[in-house]
Protein backbone atom coordinates (compact mmCIF):
# COMPACT_ATOMS: atom_id res chain seq x y z
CA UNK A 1 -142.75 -126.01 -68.80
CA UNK A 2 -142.18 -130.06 -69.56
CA UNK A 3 -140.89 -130.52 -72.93
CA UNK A 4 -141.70 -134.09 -74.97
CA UNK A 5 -139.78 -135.16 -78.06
CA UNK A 6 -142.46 -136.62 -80.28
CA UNK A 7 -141.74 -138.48 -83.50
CA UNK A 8 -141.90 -136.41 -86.48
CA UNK A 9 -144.70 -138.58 -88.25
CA UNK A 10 -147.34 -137.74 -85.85
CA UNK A 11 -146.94 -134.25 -86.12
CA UNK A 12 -150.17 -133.35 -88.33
CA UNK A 13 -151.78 -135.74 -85.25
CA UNK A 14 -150.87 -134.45 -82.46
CA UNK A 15 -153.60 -130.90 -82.02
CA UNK A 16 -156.46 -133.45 -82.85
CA UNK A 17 -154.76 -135.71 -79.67
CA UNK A 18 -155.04 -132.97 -77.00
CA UNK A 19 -157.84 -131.83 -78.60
CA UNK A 20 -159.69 -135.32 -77.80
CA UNK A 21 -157.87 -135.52 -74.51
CA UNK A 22 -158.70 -131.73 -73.62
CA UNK A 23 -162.72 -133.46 -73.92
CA UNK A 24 -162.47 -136.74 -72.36
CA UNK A 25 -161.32 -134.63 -69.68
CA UNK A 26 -164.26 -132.01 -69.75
CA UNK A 27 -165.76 -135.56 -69.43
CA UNK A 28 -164.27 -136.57 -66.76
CA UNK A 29 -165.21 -133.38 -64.68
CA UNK A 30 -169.03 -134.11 -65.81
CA UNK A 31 -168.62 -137.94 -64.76
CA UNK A 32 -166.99 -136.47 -61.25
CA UNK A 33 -169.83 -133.89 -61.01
CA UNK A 34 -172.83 -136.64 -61.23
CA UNK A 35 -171.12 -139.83 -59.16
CA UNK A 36 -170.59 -141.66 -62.64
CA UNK A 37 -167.96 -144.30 -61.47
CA UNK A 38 -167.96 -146.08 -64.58
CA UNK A 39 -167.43 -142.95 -67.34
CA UNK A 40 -164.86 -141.80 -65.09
CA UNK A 41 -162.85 -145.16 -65.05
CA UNK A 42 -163.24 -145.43 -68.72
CA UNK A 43 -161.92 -142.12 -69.49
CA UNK A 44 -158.84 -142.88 -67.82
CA UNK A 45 -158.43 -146.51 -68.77
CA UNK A 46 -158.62 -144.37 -72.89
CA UNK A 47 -155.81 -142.12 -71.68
CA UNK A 48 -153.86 -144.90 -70.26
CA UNK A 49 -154.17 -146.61 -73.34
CA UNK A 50 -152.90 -143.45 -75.97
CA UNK A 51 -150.42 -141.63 -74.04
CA UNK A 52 -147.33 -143.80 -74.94
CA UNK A 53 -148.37 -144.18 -77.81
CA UNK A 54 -148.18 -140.69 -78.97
CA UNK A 55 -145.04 -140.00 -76.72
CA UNK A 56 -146.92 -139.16 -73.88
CA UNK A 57 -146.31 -141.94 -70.72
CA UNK A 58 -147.10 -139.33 -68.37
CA UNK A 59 -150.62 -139.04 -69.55
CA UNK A 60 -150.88 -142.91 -70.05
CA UNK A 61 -149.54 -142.86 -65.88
CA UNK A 62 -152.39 -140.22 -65.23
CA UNK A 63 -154.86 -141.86 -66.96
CA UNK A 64 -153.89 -145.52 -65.10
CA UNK A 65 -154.30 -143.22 -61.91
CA UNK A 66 -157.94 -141.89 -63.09
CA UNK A 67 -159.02 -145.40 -63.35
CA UNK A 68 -157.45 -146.78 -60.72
CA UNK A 69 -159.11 -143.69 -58.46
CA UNK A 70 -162.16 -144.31 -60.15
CA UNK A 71 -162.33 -148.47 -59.68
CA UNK A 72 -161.39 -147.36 -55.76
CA UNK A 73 -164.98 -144.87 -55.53
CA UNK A 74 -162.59 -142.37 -55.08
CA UNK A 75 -164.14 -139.98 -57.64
CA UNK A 76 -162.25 -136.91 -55.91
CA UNK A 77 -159.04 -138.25 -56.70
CA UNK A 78 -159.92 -138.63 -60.12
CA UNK A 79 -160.90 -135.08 -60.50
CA UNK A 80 -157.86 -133.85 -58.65
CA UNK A 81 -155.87 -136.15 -61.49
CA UNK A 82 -157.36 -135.15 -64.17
CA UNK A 83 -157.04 -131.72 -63.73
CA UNK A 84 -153.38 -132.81 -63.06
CA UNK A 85 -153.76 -133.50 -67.02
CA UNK A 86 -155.31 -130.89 -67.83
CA UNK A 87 -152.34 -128.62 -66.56
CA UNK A 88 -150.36 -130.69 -68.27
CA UNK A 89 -151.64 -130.58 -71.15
CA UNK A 90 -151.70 -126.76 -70.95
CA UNK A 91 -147.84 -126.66 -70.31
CA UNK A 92 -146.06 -128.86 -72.57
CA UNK A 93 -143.94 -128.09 -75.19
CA UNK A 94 -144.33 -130.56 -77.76
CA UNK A 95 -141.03 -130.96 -80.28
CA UNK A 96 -140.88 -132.70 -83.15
CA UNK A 97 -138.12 -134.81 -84.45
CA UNK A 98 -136.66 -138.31 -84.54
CA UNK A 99 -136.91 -139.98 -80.90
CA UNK A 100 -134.34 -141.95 -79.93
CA UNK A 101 -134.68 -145.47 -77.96
């Protein structure tokens, strides 16, 4: 199980994160399902965009993958990523605290 330190302060933030993760993902699955290119790129350009930002660079590395997969027509790949996310965000253990540089 991957553990992330997260910065205290975004504690009351972080359920409503995965939360809206754990559906742009659902999204990403329907996007997959109907050929949708375009929603599927967008999804993952979002994640790239948030991970860091709330201590998660694996998820913004994931969701550069998704949209690069996605910009390629390689809507498979996508899935097969985001479902990579998904499992992660399934495992992690999230701790709270200061983060260090």
């Amino acid at each position: 199980m991957p553990t992330v330190i997260v910065d205290g302060e975004l504690e009351a933030i972080i359920p409503r994160y995965f939360e809206l993760q754990r559906q742009g993902l659902a999204d990403l699955r329907a996007a997959v399902e109907r050929g949708d290119a375009e929603s599927a790129r967008l999804i993952g350009h979002r994640m790239k965009g948030t991970g860091t930002s709330y201590g998660f660079p694996n998820l913004t590395e994931l969701g550069a993958a998704i949209e690069g997969a996605a910009l390629a027509g390689d809507l498979a790949g996508a899935g097969r990523l985001g479902a990579e996310a998904e499992s992660f965000l399934d495992a992690v253990r999230v701790v709270y605290g200061e983060v260090k540089p």
